[in-house]
Protein backbone atom coordinates (compact mmCIF):
# COMPACT_ATOMS: atom_id res chain seq x y z
CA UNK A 1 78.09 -70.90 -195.06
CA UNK A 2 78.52 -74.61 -193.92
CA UNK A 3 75.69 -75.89 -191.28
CA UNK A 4 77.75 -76.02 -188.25
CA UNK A 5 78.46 -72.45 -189.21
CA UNK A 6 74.83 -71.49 -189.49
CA UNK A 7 74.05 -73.49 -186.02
CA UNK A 8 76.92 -71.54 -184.41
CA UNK A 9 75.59 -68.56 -185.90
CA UNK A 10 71.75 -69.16 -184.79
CA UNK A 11 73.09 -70.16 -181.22
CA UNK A 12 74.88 -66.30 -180.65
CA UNK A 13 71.35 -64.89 -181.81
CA UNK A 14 69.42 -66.20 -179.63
CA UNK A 15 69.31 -69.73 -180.89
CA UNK A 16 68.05 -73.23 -179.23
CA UNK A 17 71.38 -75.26 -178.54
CA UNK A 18 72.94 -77.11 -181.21
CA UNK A 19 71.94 -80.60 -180.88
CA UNK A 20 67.95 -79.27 -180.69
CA UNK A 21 68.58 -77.08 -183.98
CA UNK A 22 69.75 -80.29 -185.69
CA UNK A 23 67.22 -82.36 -184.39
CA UNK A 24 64.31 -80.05 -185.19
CA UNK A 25 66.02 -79.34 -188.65
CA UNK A 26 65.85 -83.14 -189.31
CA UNK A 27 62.93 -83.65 -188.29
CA UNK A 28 60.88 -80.98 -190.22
CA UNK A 29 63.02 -81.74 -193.84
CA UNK A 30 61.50 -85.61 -192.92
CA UNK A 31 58.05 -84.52 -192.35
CA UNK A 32 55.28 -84.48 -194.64
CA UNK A 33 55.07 -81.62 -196.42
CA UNK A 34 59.01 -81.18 -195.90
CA UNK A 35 60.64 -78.29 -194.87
CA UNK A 36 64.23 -77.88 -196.19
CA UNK A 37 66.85 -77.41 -193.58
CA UNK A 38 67.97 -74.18 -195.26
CA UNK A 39 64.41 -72.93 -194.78
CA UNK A 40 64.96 -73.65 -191.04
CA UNK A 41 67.95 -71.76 -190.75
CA UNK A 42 66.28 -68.68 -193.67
CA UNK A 43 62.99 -68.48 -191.41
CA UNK A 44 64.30 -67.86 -188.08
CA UNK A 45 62.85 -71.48 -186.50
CA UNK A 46 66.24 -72.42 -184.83
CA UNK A 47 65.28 -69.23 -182.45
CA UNK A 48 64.80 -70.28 -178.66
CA UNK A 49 61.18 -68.02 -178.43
CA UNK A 50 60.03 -70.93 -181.50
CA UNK A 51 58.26 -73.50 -179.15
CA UNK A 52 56.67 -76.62 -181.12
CA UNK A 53 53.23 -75.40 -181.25
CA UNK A 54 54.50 -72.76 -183.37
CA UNK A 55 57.33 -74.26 -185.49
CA UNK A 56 53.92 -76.21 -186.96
CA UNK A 57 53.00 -73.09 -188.46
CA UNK A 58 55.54 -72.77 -191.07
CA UNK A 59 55.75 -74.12 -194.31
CA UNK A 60 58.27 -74.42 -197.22
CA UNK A 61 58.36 -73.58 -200.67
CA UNK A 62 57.10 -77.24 -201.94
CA UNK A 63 53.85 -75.85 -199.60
CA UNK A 64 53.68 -72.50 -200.65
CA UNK A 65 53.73 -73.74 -204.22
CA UNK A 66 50.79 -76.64 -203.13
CA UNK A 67 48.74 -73.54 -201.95
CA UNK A 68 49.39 -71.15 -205.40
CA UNK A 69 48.22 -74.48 -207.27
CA UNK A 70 44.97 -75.20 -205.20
CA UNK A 71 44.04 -72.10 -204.81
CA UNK A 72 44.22 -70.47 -208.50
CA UNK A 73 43.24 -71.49 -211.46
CA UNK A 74 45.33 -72.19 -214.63
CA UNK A 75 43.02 -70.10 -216.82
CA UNK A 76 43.03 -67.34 -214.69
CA UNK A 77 46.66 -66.97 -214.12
CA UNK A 78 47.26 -64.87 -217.41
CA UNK A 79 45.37 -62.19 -215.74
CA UNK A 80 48.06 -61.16 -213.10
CA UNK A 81 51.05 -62.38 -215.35
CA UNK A 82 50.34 -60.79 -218.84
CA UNK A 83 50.88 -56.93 -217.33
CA UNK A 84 49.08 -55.83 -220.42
CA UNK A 85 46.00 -57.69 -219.44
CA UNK A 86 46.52 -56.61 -215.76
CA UNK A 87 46.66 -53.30 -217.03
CA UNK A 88 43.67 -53.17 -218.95
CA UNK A 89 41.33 -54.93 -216.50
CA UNK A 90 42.80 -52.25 -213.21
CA UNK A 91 41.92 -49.59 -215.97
CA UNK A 92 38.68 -50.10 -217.03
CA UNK A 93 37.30 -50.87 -213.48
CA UNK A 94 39.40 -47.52 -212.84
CA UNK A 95 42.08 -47.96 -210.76
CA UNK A 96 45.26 -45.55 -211.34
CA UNK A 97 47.84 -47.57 -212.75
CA UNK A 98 51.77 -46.62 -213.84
CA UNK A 99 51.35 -44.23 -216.89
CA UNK A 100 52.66 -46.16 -220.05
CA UNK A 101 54.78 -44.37 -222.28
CA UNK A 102 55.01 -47.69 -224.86
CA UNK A 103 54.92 -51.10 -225.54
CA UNK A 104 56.54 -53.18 -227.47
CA UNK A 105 54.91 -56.68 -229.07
CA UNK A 106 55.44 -57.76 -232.67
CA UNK A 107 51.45 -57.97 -232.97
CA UNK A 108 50.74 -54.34 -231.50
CA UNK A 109 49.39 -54.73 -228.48
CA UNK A 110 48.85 -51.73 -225.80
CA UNK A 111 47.13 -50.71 -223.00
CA UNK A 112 45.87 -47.42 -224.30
CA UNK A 113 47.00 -44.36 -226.39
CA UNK A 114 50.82 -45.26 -225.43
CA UNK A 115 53.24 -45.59 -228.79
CA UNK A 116 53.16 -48.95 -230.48
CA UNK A 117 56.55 -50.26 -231.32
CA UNK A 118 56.48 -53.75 -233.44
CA UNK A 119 59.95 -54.14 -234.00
CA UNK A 120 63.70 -53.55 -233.16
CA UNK A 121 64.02 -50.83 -235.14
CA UNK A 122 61.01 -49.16 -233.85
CA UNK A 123 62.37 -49.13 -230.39
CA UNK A 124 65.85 -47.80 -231.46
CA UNK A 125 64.04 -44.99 -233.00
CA UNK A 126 62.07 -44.48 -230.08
CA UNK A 127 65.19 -44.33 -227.57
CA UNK A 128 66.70 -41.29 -229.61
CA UNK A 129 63.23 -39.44 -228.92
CA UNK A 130 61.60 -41.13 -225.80
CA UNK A 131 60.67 -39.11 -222.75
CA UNK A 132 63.57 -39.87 -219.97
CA UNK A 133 63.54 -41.20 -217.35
CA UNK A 134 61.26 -44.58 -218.06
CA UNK A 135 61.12 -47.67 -216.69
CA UNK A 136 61.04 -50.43 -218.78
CA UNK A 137 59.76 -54.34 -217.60
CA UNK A 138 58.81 -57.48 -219.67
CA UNK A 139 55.15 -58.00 -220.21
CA UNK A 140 55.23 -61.52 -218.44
CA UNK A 141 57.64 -61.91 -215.88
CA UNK A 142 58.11 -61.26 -212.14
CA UNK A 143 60.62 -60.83 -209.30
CA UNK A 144 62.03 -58.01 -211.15
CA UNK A 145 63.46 -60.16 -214.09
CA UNK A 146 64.59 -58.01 -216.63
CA UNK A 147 63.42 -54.40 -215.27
CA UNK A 148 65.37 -51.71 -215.12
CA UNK A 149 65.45 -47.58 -214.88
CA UNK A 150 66.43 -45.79 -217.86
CA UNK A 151 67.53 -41.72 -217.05
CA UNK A 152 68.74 -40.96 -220.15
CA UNK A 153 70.40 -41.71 -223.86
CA UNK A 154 74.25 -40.56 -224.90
CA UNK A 155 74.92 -41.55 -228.16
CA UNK A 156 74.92 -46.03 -227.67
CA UNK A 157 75.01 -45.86 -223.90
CA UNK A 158 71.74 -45.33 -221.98
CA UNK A 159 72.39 -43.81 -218.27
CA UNK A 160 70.56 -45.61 -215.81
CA UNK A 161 69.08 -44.69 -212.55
CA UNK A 162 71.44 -46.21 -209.96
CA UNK A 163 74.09 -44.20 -212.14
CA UNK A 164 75.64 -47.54 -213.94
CA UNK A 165 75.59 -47.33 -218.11
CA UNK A 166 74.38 -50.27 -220.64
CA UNK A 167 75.40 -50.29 -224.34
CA UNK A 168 72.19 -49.84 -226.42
CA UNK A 169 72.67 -53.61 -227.80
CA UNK A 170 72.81 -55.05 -225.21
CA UNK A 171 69.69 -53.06 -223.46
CA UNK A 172 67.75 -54.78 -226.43
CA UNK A 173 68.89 -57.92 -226.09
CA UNK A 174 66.13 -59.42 -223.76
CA UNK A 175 63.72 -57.58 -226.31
CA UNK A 176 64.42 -61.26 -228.47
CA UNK A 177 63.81 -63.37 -225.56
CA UNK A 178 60.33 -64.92 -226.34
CA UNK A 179 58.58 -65.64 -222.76
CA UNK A 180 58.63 -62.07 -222.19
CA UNK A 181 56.64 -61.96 -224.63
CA UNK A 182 57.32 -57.76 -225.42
CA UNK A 183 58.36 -54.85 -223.35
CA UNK A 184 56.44 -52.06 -221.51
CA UNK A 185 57.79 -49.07 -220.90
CA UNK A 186 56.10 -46.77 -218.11
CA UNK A 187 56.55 -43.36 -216.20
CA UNK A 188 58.55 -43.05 -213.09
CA UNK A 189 56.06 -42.76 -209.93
CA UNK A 190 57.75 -41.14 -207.39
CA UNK A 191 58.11 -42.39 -203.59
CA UNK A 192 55.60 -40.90 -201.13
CA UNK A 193 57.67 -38.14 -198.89
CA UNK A 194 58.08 -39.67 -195.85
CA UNK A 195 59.22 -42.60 -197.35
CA UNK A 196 61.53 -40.70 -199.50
CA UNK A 197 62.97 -39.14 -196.13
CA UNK A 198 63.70 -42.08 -194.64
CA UNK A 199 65.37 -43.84 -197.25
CA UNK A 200 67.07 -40.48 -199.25
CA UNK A 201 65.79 -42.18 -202.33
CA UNK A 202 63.09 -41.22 -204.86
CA UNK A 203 62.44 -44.40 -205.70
CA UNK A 204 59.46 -46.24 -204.66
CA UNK A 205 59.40 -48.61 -202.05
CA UNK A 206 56.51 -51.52 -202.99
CA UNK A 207 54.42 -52.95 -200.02
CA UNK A 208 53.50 -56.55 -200.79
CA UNK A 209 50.26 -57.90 -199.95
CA UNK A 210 49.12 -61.37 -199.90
CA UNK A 211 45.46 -61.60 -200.04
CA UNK A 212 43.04 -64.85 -200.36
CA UNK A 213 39.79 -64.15 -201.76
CA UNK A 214 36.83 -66.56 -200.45
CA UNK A 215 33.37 -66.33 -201.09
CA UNK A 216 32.60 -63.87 -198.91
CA UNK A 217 35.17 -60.97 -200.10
CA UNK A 218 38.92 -60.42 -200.14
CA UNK A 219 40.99 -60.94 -196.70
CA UNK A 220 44.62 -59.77 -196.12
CA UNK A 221 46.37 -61.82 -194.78
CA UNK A 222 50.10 -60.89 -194.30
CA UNK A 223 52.06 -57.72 -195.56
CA UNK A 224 55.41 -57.10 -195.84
CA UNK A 225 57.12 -53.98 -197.27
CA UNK A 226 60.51 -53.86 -199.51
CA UNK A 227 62.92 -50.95 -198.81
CA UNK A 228 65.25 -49.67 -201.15
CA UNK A 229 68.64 -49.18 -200.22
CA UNK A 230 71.58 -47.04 -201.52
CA UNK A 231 71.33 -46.16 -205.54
CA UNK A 232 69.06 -48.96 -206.28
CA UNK A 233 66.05 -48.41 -209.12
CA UNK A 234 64.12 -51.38 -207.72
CA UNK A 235 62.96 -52.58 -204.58
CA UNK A 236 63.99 -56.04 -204.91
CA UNK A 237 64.95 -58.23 -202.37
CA UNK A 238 66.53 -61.28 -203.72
CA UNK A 239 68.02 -63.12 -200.40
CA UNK A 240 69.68 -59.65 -199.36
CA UNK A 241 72.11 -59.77 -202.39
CA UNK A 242 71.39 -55.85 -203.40
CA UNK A 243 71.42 -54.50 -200.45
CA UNK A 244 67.42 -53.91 -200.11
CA UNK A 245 65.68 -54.91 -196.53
CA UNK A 246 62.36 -55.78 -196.05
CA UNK A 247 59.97 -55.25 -193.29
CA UNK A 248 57.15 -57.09 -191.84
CA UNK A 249 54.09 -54.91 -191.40
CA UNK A 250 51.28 -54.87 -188.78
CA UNK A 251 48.17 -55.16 -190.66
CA UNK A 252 45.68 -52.84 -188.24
CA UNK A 253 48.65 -50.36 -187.90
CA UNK A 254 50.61 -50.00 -191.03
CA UNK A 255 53.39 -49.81 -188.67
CA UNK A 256 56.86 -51.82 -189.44
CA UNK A 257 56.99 -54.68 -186.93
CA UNK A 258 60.68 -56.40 -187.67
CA UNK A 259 63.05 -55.65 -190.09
CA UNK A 260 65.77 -57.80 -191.99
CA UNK A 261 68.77 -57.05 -194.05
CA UNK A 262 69.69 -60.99 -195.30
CA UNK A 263 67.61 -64.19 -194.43
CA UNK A 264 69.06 -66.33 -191.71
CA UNK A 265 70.68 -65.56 -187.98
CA UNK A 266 71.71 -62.11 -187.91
CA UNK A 267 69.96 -61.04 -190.64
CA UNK A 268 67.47 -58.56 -187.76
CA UNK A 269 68.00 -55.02 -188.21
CA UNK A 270 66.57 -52.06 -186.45
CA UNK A 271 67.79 -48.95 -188.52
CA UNK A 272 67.93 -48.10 -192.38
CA UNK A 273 71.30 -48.88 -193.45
CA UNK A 274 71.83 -45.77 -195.30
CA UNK A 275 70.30 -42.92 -193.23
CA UNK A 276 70.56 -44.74 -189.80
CA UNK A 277 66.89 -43.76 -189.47
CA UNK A 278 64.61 -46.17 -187.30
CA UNK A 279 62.67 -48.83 -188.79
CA UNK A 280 60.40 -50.92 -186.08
CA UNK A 281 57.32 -48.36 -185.09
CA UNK A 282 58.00 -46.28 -188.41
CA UNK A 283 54.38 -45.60 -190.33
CA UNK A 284 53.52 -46.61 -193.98
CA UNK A 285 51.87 -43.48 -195.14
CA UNK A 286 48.15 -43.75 -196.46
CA UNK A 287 47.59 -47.03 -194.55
CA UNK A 288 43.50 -47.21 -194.80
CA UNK A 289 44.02 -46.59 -198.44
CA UNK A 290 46.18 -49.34 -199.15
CA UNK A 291 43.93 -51.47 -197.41
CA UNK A 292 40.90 -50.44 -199.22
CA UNK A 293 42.57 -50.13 -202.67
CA UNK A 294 43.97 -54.04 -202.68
CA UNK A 295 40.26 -55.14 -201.21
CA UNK A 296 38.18 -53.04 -203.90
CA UNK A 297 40.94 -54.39 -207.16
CA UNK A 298 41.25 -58.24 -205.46
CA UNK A 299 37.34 -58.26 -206.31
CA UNK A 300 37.88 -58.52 -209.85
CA UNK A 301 40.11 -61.52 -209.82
CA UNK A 302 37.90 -63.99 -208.47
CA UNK A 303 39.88 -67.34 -210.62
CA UNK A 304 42.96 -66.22 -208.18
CA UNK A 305 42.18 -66.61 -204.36
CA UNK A 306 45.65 -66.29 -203.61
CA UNK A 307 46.46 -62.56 -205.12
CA UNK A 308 49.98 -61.12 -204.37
CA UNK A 309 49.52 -57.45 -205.11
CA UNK A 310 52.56 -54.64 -205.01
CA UNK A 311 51.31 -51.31 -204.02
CA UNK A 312 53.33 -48.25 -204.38
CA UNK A 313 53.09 -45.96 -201.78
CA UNK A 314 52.95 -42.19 -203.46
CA UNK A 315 52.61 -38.77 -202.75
CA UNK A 316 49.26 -38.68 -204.87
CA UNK A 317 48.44 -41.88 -202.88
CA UNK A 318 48.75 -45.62 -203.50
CA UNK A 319 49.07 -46.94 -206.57
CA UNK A 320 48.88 -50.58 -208.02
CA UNK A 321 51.59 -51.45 -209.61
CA UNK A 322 50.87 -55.15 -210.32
CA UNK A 323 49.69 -58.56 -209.73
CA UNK A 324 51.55 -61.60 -208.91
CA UNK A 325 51.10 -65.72 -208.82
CA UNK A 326 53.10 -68.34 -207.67
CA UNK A 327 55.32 -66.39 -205.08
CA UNK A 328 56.87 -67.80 -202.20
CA UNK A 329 54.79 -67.32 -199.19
CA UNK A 330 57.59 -68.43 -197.23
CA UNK A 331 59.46 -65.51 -197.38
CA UNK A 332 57.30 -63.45 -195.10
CA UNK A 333 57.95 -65.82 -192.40
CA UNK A 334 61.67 -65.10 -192.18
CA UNK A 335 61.13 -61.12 -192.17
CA UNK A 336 58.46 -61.50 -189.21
CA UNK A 337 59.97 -64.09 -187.27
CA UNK A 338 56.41 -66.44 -187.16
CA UNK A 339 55.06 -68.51 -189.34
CA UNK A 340 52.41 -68.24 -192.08
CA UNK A 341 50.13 -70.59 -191.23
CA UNK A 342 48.47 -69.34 -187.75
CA UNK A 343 44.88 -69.71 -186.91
CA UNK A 344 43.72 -67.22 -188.82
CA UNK A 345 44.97 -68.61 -191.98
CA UNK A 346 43.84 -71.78 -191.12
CA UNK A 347 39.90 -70.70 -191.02
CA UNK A 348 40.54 -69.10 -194.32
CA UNK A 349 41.97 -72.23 -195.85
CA UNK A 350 38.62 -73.94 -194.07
CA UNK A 351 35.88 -71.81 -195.84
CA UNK A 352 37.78 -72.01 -198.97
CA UNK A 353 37.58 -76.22 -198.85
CA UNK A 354 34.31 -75.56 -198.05
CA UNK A 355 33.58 -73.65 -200.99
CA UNK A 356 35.36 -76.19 -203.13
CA UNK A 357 33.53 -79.11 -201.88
CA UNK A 358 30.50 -77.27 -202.51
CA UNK A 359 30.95 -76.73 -205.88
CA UNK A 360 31.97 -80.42 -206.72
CA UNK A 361 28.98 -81.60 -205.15
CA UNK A 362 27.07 -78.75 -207.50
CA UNK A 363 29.21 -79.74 -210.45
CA UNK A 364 27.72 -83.57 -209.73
CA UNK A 365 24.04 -82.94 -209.58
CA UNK A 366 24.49 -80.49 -212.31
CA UNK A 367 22.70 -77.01 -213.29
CA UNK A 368 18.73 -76.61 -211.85
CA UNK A 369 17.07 -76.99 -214.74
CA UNK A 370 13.97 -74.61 -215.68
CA UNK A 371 11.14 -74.23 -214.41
CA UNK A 372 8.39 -76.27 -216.98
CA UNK A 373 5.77 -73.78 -217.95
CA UNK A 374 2.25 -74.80 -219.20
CA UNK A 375 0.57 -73.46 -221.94
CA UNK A 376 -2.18 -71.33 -221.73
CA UNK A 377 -5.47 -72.72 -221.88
CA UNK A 378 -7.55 -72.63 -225.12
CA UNK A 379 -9.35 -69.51 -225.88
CA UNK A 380 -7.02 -67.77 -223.36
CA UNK A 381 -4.51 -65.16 -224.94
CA UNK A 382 -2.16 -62.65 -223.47
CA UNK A 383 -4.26 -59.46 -223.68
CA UNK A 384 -7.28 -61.43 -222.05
CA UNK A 385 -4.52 -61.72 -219.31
């Protein structure tokens, strides 16, 4: 879609008037940080309710990506990416986690009693006898790269869940490709009833919480909630392109504020595209739990203050499902209609400079060292003590 097209687009949704979208478009890809004129158009800013004060609190991806850098550390990163890791931390502090069926890693690795598969062969062997359905995701990877649903195995064609077929070959293909770094294969969890009623899928429906982690404790910030569509197997979103929606999510109510279908003008929806069934008002089951499970499991991430974490709603409860780094914050501005950066935020980004510029200063003068302690005095011994 050209730009005049998008500006004539904005303008019939309730847009500011042409020359003013351009202007503020300008204006914002010129500022320092930038935001792109795209984002301007993705986010919902050309809308005539987005006065100044409040176009200031949106940011770009060059921000969102200053903010993932700041806020978490290199070293710690491995522990949200690696799933295995992830995994075994949420296990042994005893969170529920997806049940793994396998993994596969050419040095052996697992999570717990799963089946170890080290090579090709192995996993061949395992697909004639595995336990359909599975899902199956790389070990290090996100945005859904490289998942998919497996229901079952006919001769060289697996079935998968969204009722498409993939030659066995080519299933194993991204098994070679070395930044995964292996292959986990895991249990379907199931979508929580009233979920599944409203989108006439089994499939689970992830709610996405972004959660900064000061000194004090864990604080949610934002949530936003990904809603399956159709025959998908996953939940992703990816600019609209399968069909999914997403939904912004009031934080005290679990309730589903705005819904889109596609970034940009027009993109607003108010009903499930597949059952018709309303979205804004509609309640994410198990609300208080969600709340308290991503608070309790952010606790033992402390290198990460900027924790994205997907929660599966289910009808046993919520479920963790994983960890993420280094995704765009931006996104949950176009779904809500406001931007990220409110006052709120900005007192959490306060006492988090204010922790780092108190550990500098500590770094500086360096550890306390210990106390000196005397000697005892001659003819003095412990048991005359």
């Amino acid at each position: 879609m050209s730009l005049f097209d998008q500006v004539a687009k904005a303008r019939a949704n309730g847009g500011k008037p042409a020359w003013q979208q351009l202007s503020e478009a300008v204006r914002l890809r010129l500022a320092r940080p930038p935001l792109g004129i795209g984002e301007y158009f993705d986010y919902g800013i050309w809308h005539a309710s987005i006065t100044p004060e409040r176009m200031r609190e949106f940011i770009g991806w060059r921000q969102s990506a200053a903010l993932d850098k700041q806020l978490n550390a290199d070293y710690s990163r491995v522990l949200a990416n690696d799933k295995l890791l992830n995994y075994l931390v949420l296990q042994a502090a005893g969170y529920r986690i997806p049940t793994p069926i396998a993994t596969y890693t050419r040095n052996g690795r697992s999570i717990g009693n799963e089946r170890v598969l080290q090579t090709i062969e192995a996993v061949r062997s395992f697909l004639d006898e595995a336990p359909y359905p599975f899902y199956v995701k790389p070990i290090s990877a996100g945005y859904g790269r490289g998942v998919l649903g497996v229901a079952g195995l006919d001769g060289q064609r697996l079935h998968l869940m969204d009722d498409s077929q993939i030659e066995v070959d080519d299933f194993l293909a991204p098994f070679a490709f070395a930044p995964y770094q292996g292959m986990l294969f895991q249990q379907p969890l199931v979508a929580h009833p009233a979920i599944a009623a409203l989108t006439a899928s089994q499939a689970i429906c992830c709610v996405r919480f972004i959660c900064f982690v000061t000194a004090a404790g864990p604080v949610i910030h934002t949530a936003f909630w990904k809603i399956i569509a159709g025959r998908n197997m996953l939940d992703n979103f990816s600019h609209g392109d399968y069909g999914n929606c997403l939904a912004a999510i009031d934080i005290d109510t679990g309730q589903v504020v705005r819904a889109i279908s596609h970034l940009g003008p027009g993109g607003q929806i108010d009903r499930h595209p597949g059952t018709q069934k309303l979205l804004p008002g509609f309640p994410l089951p198990d609300w208080e739990k969600s709340l308290a499970l991503v608070h309790s499991a952010a606790r033992h991430f402390p290198g990460l203050r900027l924790q994205n974490w997907d929660v599966a709603l289910c009808p046993e409860g919520p479920v963790l499902l994983e960890l993420n780094t280094e995704s765009e914050l931006a996104i949950p501005q176009a779904i809500s209609g406001r931007g990220l950066v409110d006052q709120r935020l900005r007192d959490i980004l306060a006492e988090l400079e204010q922790e780092d510029r108190a550990c500098r200063q500590a770094l500086t003068r360096g550890p306390p060292k210990p106390l000196r302690i005397s000697p005892p005095e001659p003819g003095i011994t412990l048991k005359s003590l």
